[in-house]
N, C-alpha and C. Protein backbone atom coordinates (compact mmCIF):
# COMPACT_ATOMS: atom_id res chain seq x y z
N UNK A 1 -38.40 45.71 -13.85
CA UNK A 1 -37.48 46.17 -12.80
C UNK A 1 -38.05 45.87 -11.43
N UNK A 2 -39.29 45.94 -11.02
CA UNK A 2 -40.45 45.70 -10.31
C UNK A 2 -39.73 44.42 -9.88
N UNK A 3 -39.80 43.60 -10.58
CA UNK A 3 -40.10 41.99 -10.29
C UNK A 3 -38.36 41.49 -10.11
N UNK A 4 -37.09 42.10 -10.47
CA UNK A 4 -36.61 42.07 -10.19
C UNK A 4 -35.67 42.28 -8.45
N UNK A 5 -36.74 43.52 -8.41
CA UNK A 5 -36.41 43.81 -7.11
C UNK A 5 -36.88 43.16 -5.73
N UNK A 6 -38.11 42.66 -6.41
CA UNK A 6 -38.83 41.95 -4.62
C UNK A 6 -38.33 41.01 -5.18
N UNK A 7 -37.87 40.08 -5.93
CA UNK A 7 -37.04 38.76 -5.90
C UNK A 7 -36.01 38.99 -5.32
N UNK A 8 -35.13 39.90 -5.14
CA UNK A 8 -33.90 40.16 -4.28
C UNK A 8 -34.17 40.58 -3.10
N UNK A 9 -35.25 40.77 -2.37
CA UNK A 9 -35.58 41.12 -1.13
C UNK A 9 -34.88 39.97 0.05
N UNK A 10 -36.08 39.00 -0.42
CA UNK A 10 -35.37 37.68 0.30
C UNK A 10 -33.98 37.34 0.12
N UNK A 11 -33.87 38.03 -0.86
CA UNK A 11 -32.00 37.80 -1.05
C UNK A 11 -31.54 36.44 -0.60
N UNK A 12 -30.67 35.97 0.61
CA UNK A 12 -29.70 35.45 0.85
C UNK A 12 -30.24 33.82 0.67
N UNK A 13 -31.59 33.59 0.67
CA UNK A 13 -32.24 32.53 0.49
C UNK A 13 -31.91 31.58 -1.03
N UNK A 14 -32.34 32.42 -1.99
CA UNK A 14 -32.76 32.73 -3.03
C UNK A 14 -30.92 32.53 -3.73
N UNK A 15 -30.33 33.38 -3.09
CA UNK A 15 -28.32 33.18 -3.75
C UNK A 15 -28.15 32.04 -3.35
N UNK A 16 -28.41 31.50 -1.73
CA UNK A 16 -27.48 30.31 -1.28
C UNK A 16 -28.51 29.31 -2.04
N UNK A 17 -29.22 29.35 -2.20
CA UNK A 17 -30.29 27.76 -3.23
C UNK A 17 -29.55 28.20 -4.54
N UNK A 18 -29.13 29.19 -5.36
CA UNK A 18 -28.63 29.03 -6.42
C UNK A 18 -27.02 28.91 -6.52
N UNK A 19 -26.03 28.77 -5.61
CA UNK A 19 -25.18 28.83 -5.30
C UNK A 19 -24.73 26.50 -5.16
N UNK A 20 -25.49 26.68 -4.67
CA UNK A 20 -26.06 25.00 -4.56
C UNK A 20 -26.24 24.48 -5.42
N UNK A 21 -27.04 24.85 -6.43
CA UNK A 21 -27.19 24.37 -7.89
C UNK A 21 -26.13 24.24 -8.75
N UNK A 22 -25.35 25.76 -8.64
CA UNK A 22 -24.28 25.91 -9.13
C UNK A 22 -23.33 24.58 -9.52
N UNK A 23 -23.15 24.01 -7.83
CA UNK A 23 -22.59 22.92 -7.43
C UNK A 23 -22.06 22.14 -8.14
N UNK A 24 -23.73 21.46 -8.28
CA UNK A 24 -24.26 20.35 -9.01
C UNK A 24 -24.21 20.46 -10.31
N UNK A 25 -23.73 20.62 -11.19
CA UNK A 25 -24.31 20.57 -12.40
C UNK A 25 -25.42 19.51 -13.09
N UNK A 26 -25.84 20.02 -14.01
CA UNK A 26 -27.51 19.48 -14.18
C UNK A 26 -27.00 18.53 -14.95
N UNK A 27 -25.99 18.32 -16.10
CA UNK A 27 -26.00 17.40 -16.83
C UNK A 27 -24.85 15.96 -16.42
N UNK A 28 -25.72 15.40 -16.82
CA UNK A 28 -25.17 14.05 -16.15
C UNK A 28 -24.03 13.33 -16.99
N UNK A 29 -23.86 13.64 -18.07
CA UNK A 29 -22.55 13.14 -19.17
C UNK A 29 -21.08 14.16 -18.62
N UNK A 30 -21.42 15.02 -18.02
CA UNK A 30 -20.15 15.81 -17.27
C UNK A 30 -19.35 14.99 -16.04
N UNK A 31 -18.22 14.50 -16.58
CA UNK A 31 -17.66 14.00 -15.28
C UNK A 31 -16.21 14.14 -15.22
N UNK A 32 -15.95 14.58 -13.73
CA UNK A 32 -14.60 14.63 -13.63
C UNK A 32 -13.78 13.72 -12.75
N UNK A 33 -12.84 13.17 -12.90
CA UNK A 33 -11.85 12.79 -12.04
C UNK A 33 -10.45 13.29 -11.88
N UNK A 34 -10.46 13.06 -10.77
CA UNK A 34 -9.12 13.87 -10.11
C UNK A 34 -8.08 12.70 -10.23
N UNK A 35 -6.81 12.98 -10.25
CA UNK A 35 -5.59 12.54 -10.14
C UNK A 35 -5.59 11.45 -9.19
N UNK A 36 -6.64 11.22 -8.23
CA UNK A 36 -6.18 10.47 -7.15
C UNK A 36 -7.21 9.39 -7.24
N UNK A 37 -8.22 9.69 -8.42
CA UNK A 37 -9.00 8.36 -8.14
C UNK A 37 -8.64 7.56 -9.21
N UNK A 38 -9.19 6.40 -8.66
CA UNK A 38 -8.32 4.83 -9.64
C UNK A 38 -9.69 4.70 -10.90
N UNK A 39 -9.74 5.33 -11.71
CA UNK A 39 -10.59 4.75 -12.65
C UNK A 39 -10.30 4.12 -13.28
N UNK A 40 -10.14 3.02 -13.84
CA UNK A 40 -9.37 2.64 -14.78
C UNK A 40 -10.07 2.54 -16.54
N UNK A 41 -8.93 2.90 -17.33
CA UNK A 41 -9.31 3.44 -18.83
C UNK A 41 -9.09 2.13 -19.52
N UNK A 42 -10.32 1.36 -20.13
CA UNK A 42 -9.42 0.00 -20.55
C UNK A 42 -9.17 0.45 -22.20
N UNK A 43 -9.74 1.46 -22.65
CA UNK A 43 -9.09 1.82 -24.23
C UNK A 43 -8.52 3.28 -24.15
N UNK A 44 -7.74 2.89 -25.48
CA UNK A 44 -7.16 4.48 -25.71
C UNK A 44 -8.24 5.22 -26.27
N UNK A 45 -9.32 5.00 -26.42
CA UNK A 45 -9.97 6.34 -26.62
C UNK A 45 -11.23 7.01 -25.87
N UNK A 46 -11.54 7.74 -25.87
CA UNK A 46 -12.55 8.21 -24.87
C UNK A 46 -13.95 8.95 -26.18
N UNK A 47 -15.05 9.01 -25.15
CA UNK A 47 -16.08 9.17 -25.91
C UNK A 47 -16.27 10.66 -26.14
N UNK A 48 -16.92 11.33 -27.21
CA UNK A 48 -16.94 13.12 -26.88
C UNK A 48 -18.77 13.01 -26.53
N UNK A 49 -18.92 14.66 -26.00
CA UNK A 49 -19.94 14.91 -25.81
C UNK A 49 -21.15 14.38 -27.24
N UNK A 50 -20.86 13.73 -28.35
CA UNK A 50 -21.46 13.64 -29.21
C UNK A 50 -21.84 12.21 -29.58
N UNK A 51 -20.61 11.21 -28.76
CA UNK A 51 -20.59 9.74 -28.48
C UNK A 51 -19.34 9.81 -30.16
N UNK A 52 -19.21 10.26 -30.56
CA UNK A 52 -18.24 9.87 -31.21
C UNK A 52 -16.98 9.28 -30.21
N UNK A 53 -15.79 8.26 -30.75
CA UNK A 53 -15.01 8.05 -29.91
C UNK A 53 -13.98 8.91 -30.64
N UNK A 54 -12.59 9.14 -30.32
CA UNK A 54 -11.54 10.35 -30.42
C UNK A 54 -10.24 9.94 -29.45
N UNK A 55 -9.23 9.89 -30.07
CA UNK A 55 -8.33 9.42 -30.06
C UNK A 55 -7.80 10.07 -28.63
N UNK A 56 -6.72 10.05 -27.18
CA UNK A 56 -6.71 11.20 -26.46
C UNK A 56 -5.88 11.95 -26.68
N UNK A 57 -5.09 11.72 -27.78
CA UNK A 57 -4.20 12.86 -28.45
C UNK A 57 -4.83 13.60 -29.11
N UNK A 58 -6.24 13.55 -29.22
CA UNK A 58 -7.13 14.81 -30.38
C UNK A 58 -7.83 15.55 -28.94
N UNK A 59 -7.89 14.70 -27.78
CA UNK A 59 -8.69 15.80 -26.91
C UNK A 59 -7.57 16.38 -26.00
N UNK A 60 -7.80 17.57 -25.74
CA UNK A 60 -7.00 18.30 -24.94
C UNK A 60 -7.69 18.57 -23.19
N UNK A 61 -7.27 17.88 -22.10
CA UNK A 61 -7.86 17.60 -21.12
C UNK A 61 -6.94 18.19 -20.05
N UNK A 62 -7.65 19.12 -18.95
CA UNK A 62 -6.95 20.29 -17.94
C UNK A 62 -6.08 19.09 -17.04
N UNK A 63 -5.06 19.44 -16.49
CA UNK A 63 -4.02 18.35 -15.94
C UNK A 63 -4.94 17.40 -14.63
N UNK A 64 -6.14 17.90 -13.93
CA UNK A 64 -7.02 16.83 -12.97
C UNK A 64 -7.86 16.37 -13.98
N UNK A 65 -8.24 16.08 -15.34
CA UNK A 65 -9.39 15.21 -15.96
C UNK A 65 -8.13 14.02 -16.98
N UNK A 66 -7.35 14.34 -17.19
CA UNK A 66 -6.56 13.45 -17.95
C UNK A 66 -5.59 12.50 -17.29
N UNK A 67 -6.01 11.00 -17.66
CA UNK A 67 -5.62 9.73 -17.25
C UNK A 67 -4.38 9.89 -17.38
N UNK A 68 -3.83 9.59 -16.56
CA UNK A 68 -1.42 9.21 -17.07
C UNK A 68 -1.42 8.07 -16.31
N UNK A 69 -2.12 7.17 -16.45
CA UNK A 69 -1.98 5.61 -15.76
C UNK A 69 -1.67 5.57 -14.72
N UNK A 70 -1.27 4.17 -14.31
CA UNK A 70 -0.89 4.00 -12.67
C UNK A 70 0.15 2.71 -12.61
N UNK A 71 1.10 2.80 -11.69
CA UNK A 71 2.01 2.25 -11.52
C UNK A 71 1.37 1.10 -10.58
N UNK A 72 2.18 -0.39 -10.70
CA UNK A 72 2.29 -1.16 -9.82
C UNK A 72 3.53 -1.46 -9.06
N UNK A 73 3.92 -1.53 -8.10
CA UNK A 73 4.62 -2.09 -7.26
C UNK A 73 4.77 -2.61 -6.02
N UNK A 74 6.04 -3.98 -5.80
CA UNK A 74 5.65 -4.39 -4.47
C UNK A 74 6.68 -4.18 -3.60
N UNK A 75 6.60 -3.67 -2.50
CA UNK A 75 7.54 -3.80 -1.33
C UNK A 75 7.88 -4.64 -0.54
N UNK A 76 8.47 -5.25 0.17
CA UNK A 76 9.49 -5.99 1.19
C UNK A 76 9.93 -5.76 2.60
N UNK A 77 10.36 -5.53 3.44
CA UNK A 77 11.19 -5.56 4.16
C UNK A 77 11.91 -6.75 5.25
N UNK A 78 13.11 -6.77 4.83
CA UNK A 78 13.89 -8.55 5.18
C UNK A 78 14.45 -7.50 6.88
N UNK A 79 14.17 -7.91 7.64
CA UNK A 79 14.64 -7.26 9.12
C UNK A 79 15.66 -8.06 9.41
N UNK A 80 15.87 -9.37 8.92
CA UNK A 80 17.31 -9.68 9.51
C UNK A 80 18.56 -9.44 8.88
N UNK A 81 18.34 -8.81 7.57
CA UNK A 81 19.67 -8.51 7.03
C UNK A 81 19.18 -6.83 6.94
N UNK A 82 17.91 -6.45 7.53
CA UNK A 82 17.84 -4.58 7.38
C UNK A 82 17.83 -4.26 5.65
N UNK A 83 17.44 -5.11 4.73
CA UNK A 83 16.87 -4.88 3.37
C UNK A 83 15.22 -4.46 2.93
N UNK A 84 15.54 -3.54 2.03
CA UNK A 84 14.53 -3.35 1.53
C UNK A 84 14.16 -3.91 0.10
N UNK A 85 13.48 -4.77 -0.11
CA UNK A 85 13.15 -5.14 -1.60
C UNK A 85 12.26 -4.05 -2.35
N UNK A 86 12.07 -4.01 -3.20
CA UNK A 86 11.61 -2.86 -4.44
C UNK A 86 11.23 -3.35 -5.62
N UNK A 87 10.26 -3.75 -6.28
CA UNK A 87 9.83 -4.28 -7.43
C UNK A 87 9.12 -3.80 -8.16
N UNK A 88 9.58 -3.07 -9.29
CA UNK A 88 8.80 -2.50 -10.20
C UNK A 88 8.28 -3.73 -10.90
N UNK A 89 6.86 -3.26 -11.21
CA UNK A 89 6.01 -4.38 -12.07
C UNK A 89 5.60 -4.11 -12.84
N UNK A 90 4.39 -2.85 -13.17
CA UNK A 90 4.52 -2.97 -14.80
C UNK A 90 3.63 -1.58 -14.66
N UNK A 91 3.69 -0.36 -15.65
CA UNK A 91 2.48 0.56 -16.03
C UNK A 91 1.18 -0.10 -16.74
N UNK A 92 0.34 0.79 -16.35
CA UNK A 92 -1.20 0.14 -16.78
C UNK A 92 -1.36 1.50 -17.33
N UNK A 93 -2.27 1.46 -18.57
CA UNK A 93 -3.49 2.80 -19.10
C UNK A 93 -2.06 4.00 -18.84
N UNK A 94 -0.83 4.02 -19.62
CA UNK A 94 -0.11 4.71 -19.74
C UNK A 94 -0.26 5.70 -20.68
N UNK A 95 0.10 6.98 -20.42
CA UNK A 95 -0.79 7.85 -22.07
C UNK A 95 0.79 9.23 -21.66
N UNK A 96 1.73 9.62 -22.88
CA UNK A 96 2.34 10.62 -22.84
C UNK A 96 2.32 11.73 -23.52
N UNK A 97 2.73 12.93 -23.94
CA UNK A 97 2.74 13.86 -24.40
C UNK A 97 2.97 13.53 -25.64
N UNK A 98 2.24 13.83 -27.03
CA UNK A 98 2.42 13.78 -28.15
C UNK A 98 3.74 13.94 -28.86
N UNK A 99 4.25 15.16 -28.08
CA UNK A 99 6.10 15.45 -28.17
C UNK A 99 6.63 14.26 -28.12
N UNK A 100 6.69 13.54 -27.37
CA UNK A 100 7.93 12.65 -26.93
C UNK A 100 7.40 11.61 -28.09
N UNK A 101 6.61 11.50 -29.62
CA UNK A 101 6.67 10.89 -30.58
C UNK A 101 5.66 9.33 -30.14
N UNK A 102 5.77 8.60 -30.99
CA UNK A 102 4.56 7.71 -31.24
C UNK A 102 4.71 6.54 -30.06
N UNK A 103 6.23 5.91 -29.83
CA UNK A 103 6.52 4.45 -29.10
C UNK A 103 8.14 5.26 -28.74
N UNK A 104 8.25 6.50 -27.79
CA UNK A 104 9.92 6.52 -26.61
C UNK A 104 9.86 5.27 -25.81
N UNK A 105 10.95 5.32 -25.62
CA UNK A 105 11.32 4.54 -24.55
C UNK A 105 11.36 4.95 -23.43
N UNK A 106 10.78 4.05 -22.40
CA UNK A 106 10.57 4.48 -21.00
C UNK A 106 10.95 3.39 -19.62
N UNK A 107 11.54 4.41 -18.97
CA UNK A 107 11.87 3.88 -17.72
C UNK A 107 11.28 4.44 -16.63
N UNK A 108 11.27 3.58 -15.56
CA UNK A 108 10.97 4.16 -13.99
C UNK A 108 11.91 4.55 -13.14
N UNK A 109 12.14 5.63 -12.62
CA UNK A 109 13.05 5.62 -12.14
C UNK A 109 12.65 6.00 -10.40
N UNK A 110 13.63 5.32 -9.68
CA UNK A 110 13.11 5.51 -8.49
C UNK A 110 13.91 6.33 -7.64
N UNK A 111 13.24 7.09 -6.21
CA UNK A 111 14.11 7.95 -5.41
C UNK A 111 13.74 7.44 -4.38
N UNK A 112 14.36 7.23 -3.32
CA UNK A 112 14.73 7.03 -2.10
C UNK A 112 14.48 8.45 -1.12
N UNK A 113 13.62 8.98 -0.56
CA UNK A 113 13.73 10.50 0.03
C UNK A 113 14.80 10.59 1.46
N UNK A 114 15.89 10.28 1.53
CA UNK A 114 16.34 9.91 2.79
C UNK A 114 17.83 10.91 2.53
N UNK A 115 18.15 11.43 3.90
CA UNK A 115 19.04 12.72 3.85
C UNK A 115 19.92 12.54 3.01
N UNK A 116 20.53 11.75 2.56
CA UNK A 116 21.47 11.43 1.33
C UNK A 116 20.68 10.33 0.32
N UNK A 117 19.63 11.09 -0.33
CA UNK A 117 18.75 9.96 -1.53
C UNK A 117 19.23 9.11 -2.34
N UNK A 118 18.46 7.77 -2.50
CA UNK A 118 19.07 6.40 -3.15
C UNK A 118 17.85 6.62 -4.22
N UNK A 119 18.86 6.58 -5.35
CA UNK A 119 18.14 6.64 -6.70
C UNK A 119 18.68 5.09 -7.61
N UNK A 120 18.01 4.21 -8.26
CA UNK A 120 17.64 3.67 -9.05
C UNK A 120 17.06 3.54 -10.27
N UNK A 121 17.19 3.03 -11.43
CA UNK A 121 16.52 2.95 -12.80
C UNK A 121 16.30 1.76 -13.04
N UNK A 122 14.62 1.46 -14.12
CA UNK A 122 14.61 0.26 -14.31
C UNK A 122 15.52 0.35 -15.90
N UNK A 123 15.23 -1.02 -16.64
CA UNK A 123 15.62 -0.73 -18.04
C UNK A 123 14.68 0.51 -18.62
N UNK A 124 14.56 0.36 -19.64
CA UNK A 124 14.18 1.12 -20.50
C UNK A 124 13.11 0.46 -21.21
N UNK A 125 11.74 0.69 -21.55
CA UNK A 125 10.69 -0.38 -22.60
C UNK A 125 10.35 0.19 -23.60
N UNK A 126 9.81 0.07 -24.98
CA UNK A 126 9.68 0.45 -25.97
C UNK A 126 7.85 0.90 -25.04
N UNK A 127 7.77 2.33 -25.64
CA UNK A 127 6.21 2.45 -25.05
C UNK A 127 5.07 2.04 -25.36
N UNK A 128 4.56 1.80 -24.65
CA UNK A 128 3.15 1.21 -24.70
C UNK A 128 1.83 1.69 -23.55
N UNK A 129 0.73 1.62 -23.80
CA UNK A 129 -0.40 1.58 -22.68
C UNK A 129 -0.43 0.67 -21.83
N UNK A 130 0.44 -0.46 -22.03
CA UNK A 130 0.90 -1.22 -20.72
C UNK A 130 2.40 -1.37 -21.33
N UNK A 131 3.37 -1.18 -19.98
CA UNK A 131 4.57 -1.64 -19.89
C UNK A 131 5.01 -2.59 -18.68
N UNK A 132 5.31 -3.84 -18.96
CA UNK A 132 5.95 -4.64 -17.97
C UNK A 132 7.47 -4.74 -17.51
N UNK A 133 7.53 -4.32 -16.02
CA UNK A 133 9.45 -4.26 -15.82
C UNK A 133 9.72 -5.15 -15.35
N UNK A 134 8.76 -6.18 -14.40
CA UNK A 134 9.34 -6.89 -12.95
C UNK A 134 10.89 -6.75 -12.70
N UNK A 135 10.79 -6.06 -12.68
CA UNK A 135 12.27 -5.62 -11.96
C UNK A 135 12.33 -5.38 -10.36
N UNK A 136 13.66 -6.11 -9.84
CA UNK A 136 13.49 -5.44 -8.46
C UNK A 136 15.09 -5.33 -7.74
N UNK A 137 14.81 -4.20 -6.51
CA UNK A 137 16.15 -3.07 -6.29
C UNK A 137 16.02 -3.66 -4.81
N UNK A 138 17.50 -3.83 -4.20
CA UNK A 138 17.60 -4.61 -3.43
C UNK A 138 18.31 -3.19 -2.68
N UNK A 139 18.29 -2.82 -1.65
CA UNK A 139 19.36 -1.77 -0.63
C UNK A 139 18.64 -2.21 0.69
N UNK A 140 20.07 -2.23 1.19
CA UNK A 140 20.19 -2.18 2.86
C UNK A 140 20.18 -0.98 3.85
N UNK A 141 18.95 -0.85 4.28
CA UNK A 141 19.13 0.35 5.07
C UNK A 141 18.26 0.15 6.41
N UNK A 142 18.39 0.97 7.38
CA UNK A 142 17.71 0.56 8.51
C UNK A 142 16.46 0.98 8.62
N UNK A 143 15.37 -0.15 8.99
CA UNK A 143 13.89 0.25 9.08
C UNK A 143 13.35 1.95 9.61
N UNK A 144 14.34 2.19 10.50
CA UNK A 144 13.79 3.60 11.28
C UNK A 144 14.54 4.25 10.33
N UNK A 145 15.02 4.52 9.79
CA UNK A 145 15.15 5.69 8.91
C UNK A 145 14.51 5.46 7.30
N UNK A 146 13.82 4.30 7.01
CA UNK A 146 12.77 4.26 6.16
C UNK A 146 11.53 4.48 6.34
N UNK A 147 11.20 4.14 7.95
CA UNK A 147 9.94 4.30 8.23
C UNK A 147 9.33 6.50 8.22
N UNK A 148 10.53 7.14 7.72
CA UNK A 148 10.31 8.75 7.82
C UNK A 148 10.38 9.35 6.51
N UNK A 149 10.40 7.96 5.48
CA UNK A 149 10.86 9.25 4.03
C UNK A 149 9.71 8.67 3.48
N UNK A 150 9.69 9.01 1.62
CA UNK A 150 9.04 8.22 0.52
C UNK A 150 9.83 7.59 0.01
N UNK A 151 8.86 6.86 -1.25
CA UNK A 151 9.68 6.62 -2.23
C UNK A 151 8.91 7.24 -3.17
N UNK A 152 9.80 7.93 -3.92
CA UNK A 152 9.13 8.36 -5.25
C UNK A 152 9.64 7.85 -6.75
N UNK A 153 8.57 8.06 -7.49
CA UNK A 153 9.20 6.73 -9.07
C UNK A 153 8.74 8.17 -10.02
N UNK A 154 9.29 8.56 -10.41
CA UNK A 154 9.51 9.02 -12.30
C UNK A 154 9.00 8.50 -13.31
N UNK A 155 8.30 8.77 -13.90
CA UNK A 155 8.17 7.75 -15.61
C UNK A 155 8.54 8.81 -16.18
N UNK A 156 9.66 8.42 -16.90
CA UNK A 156 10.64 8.93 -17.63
C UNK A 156 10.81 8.72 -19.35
N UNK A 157 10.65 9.61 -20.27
CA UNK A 157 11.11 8.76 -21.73
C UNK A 157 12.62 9.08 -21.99
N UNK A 158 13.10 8.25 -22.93
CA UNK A 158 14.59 7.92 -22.33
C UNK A 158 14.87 8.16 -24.25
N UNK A 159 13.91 8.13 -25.34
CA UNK A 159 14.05 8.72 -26.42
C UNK A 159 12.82 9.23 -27.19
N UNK A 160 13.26 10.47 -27.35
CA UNK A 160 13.74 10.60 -28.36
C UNK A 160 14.87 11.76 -27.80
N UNK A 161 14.06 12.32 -26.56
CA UNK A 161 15.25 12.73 -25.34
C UNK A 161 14.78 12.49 -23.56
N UNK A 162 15.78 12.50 -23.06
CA UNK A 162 15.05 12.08 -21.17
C UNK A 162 14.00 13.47 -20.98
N UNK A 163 12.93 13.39 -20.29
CA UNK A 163 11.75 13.86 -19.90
C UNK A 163 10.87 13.27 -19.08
N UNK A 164 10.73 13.91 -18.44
CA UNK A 164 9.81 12.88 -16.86
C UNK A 164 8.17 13.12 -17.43
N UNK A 165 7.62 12.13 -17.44
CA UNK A 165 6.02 12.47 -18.23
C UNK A 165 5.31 12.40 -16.79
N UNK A 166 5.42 12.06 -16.02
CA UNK A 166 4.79 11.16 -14.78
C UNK A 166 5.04 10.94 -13.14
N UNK A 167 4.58 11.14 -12.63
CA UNK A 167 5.76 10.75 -10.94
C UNK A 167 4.25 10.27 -10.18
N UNK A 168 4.38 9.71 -9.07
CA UNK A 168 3.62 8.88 -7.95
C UNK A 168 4.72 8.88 -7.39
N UNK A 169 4.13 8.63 -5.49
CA UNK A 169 5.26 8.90 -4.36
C UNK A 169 4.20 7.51 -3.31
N UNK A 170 5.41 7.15 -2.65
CA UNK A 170 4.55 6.16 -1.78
C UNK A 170 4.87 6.38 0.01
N UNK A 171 4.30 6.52 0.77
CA UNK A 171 5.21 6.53 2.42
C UNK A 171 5.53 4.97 3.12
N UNK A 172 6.73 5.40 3.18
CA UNK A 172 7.14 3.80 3.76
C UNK A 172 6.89 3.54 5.77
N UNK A 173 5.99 3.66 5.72
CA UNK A 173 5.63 4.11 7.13
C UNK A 173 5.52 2.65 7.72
N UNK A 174 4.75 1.45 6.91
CA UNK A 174 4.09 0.44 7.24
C UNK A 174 4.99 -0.41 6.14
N UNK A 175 6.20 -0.72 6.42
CA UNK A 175 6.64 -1.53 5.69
C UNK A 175 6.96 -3.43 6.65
N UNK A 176 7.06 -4.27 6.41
CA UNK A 176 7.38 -5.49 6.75
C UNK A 176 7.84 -6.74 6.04
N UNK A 177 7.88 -7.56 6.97
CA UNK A 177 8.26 -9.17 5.82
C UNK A 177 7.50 -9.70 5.11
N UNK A 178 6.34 -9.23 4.82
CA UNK A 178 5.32 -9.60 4.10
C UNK A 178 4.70 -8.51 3.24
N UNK A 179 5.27 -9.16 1.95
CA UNK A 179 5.37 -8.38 0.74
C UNK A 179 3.83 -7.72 0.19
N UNK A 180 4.27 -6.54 0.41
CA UNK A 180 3.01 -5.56 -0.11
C UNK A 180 2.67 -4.71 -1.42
N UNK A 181 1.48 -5.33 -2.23
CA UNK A 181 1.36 -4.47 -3.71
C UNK A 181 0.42 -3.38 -3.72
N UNK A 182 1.18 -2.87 -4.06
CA UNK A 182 0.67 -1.00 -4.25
C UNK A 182 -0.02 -0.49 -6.02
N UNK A 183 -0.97 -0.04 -6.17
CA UNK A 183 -1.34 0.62 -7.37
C UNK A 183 -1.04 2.15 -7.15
N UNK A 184 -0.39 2.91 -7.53
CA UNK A 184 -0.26 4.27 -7.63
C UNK A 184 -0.85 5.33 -8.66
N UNK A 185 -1.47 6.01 -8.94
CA UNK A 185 -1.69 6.41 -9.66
C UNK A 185 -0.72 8.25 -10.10
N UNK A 186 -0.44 7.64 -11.28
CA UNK A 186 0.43 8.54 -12.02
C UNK A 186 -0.03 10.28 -12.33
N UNK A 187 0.67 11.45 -11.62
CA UNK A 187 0.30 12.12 -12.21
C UNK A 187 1.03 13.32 -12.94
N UNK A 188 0.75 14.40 -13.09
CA UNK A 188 1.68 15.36 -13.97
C UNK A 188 2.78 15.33 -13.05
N UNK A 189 3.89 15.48 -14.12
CA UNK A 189 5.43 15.74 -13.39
C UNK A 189 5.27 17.31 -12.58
N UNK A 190 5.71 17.54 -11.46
CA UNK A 190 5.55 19.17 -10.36
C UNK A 190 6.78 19.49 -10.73
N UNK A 191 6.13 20.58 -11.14
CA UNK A 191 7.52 21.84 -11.99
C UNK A 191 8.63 22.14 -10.84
């Protein structure tokens, strides 16, 4: 009890150095990534604390440590006819909810954030960890009232019923005639 107590004397020293540690964690196989960084997953499976590999439908991962891929797309803007081009290109390291079954079908669907929103769909693809759309959405609207909204895209499965697995949002702040490709990274659909 003795030795307990003059160790807490110095107190605030002694908490904030272990408070610090806290931090850090000691082991170096612990790692997290957040929603916003681009790691990219080139297999479907991930390693466990044991190096076994495991499928990511057997691990259950809190909504900031689990991959939901990342979208590509490229933008446009034609100023003499006031168009915006839109090109969906393809999902990378795509991963969905076990529910929605082995290979749904999936689309992107896009929103326009502008006081009366312009919504779009691509087709539909049989699923995969990569899906290719090159698809692209042509609307006329005027630069200053694009340069104040998003665009936001959906990944959507379209069977075995519609369900949004996915969303990324982009700001059209810096748009021009010289076509710009974007990686987004995908994350939980916001309730």
């Amino acid at each position: 009890v003795s030795d307990l107590r003059t160790s807490a004397l110095p107190g605030s020293l002694d908490i904030s150095r272990s408070m610090f540690d806290l931090r850090s964690p000691p082991q170096r196989s612990m790692k997290r990534y957040d929603s916003v960084s681009s790691v990219p997953s080139s297999t479907s499976s991930r390693k466990d604390s044991q190096g076994s590999n495991r499928s990511l439908d057997t691990i259950t991962l809190s909504g900031d440590e689990r991959d939901f891929g990342r979208l590509n797309v490229k933008l446009c803007y034609v100023s003499s006819v006031e168009q915006i081009w839109i090109t969906v290109l393809h999902c990378k390291d795509l991963s969905w909810p076990s529910s929605c079954g082995e290979n749904p079908h999936i689309c992107v669907k896009g929103i326009l954030t502008l006081p009366k929103p312009v919504h779009f769909k691509s087709s539909a693809k049989e699923g995969s960890s990569d899906i290719e759309f090159m698809e692209t959405f042509v609307f006329a609207i005027k630069l200053q009232s694009l340069q104040a909204v998003r665009l936001v895209f959906k990944i959507q499965t379209q069977t075995p019923r519609k369900k949004t697995i996915g969303e990324c949002s982009l700001a059209l702040r810096e748009l021009s005639l010289q076509e710009s490709s974007h990686w987004l990274d995908i994350s939980p659909p916001s309730k």
